[in-house]
Structure formats: structure tokens, C-alpha cells
Protein backbone atom coordinates (compact mmCIF):
# COMPACT_ATOMS: atom_id res chain seq x y z
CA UNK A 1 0.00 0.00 0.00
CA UNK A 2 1.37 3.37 -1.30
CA UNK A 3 1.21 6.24 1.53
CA UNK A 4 3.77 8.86 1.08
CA UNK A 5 2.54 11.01 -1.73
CA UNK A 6 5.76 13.01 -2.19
CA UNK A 7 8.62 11.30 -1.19
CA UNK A 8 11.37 13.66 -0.54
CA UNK A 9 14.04 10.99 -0.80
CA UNK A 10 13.75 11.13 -4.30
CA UNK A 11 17.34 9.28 -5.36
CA UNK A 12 19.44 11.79 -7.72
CA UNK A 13 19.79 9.21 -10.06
CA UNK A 14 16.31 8.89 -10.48
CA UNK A 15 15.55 12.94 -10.76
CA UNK A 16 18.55 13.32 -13.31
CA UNK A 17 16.54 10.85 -15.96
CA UNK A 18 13.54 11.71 -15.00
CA UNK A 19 14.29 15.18 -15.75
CA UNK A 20 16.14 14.41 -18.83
CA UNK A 21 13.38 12.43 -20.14
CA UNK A 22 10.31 15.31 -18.73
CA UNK A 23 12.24 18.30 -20.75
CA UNK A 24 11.35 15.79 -23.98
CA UNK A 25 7.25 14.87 -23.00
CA UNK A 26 6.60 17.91 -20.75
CA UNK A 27 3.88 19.48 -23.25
CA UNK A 28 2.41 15.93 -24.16
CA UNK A 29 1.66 15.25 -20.54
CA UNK A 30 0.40 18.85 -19.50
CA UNK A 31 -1.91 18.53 -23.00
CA UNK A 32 -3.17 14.98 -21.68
CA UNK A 33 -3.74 16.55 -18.22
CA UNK A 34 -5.29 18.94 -19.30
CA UNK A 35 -7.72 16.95 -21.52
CA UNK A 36 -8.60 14.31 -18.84
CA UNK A 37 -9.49 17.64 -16.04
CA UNK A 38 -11.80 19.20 -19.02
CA UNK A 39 -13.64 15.82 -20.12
CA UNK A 40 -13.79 15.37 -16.25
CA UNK A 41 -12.51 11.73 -16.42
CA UNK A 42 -10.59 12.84 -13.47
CA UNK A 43 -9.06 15.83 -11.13
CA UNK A 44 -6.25 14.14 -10.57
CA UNK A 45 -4.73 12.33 -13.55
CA UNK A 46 -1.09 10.22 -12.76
CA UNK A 47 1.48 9.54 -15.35
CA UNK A 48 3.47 6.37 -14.14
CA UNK A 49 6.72 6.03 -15.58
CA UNK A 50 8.93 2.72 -15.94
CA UNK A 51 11.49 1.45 -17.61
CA UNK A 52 10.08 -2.01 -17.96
CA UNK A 53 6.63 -2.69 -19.18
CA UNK A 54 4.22 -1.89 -15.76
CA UNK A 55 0.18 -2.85 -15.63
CA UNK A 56 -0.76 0.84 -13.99
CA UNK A 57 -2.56 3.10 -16.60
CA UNK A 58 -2.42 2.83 -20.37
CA UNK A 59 0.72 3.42 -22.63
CA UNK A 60 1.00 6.85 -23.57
CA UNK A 61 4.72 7.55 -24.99
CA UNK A 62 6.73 4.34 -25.26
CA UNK A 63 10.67 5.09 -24.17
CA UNK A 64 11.63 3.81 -27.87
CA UNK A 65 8.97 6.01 -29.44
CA UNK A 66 10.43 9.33 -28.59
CA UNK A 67 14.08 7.83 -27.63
CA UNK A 68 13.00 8.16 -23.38
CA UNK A 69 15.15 6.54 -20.73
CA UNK A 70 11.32 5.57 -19.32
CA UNK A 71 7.82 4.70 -20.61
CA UNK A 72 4.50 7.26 -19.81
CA UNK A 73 1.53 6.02 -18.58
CA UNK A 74 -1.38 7.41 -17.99
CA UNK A 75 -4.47 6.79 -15.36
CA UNK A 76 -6.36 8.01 -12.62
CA UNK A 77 -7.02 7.82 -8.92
CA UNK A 78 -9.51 5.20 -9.23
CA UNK A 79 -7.53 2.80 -11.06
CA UNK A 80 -4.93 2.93 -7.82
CA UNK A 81 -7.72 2.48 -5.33
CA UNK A 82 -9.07 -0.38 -7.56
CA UNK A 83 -5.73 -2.18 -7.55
CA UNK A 84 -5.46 -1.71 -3.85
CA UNK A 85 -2.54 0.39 -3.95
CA UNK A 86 -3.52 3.24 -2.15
CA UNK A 87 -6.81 2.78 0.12
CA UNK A 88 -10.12 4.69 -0.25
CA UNK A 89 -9.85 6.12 3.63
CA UNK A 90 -6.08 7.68 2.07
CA UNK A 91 -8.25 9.45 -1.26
CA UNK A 92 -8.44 12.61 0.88
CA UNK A 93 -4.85 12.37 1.97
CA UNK A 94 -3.67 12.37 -1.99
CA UNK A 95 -6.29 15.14 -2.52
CA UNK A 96 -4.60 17.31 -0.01
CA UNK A 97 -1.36 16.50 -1.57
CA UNK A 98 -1.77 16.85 -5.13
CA UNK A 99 -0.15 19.79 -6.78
CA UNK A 100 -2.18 22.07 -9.14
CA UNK A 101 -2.00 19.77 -12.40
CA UNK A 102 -1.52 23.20 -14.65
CA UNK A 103 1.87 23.53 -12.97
CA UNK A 104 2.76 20.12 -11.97
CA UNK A 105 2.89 16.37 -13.46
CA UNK A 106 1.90 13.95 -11.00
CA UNK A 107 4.65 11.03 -11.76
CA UNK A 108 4.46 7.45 -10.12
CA UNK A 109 7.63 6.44 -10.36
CA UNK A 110 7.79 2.68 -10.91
CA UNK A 111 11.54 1.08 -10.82
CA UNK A 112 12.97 -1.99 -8.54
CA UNK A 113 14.48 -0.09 -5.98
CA UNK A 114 11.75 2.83 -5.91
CA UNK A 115 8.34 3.59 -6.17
CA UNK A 116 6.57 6.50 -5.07
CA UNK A 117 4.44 9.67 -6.23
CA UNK A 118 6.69 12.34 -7.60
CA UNK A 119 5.44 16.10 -8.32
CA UNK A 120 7.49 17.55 -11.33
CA UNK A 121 6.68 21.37 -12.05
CA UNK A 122 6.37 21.80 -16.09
CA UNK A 123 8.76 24.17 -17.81
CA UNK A 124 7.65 27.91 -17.75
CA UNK A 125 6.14 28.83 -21.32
């Protein structure tokens, strides 16, 4: 079960291509955002990201695709609470802790040594 919505332990390894990879699929992922908030499929979409195929979300950008070190996802809230990875009495908990999706990604990092929610802010226009 997935509690810690930010983890501030986020391992500089996993920032550096994680940032490498968001400067590439920034705009895609704000654009998708945006469009699942506005055909209210959800407040909060989540874009996991692995490097090896995952079963969280649907496929988005593939890391061959656009030449990524990691794969995009993209789902909701509901999917998590479905899968029993976060619980329904913890929905308010995320809620308080999501970031305004116009000026940050909601990332679930998925990788064998770490997985957590990670906030990324997009690039300035």
C-alpha cells in the first residue's frame, strides 16, 4: 500500500533521468492533463513512468517512441484504489497533496528499488 505522496528521498539518479526524459514529454503530458481535467474523467490524472513494461494506466509515450530513458503512462485515482494500492480512507490524503495539475505532473515512479508519487513542475512557457 502506497502512503507517502511526495517522497522527498527522491534518489538523484532517479531525478537526473527523469528530468532528462520530462524536458522531452513535458507538453504531451500537460496537454493529456489537461484533456482528462476538461472531459472530467478525473481531477487528478497520474502519469506512471517505468522502464520495464508496468500494468498501472495505459501506454501513452513508449521510451523507444520518442528515444525516453522511461515509458509514460497514464491513469487516474480510481484505477490505484481499484488495484489496492492506495486505500479509499487515504483518497483525501492524496487530494490534499496533489499539486495544481496546470503547474505540476503527477509522476508514479515505478523502478525496482523505488516507487513512489513524484510532483514535477512543467517548464515555464
Amino acid at each position: 500500500m502506497i502512503s507517502d505522496f511526495n517522497d522527498p528521498e527522491l534518489n538523484g539518479k532517479y531525478l537526473g533521468t527523469i528530468t532528462k526524459d520530462f524536458v522531452k514529454v513535458s507538453e504531451i503530458l500537460k496537454e493529456a492533463s489537461y484533456q482528462v481535467r476538461s472531459r472530467k474523467f478525473s481531477k487528478h490524472p497520474i502519469f506512471p513512468i517505468s522502464k520495464e513494461d508496468q500494468p498501472i494506466g495505459q501506454l501513452l509515450l513508449g521510451k523507444e517512441e520518442k528515444n525516453l530513458d522511461w515509458n509514460y503512462y497514464i491513469t487516474y485515482i480510481d484505477e490505484f484504489i481499484q488495484r489496492k494500492l492506495v486505500s479509499e480512507e487515504l483518497i483525501e490524503d492524496f487530494e490534499k497533496a496533489y499539486k495544481d495539475p496546470d503547474e505540476f505532473c503527477c509522476l508514479f515512479v515505478v523502478d525496482k528499488d523505488f516507487t513512489s508519487f513524484v510532483y514535477i513542475p512543467y517548464p515555464e512557457d
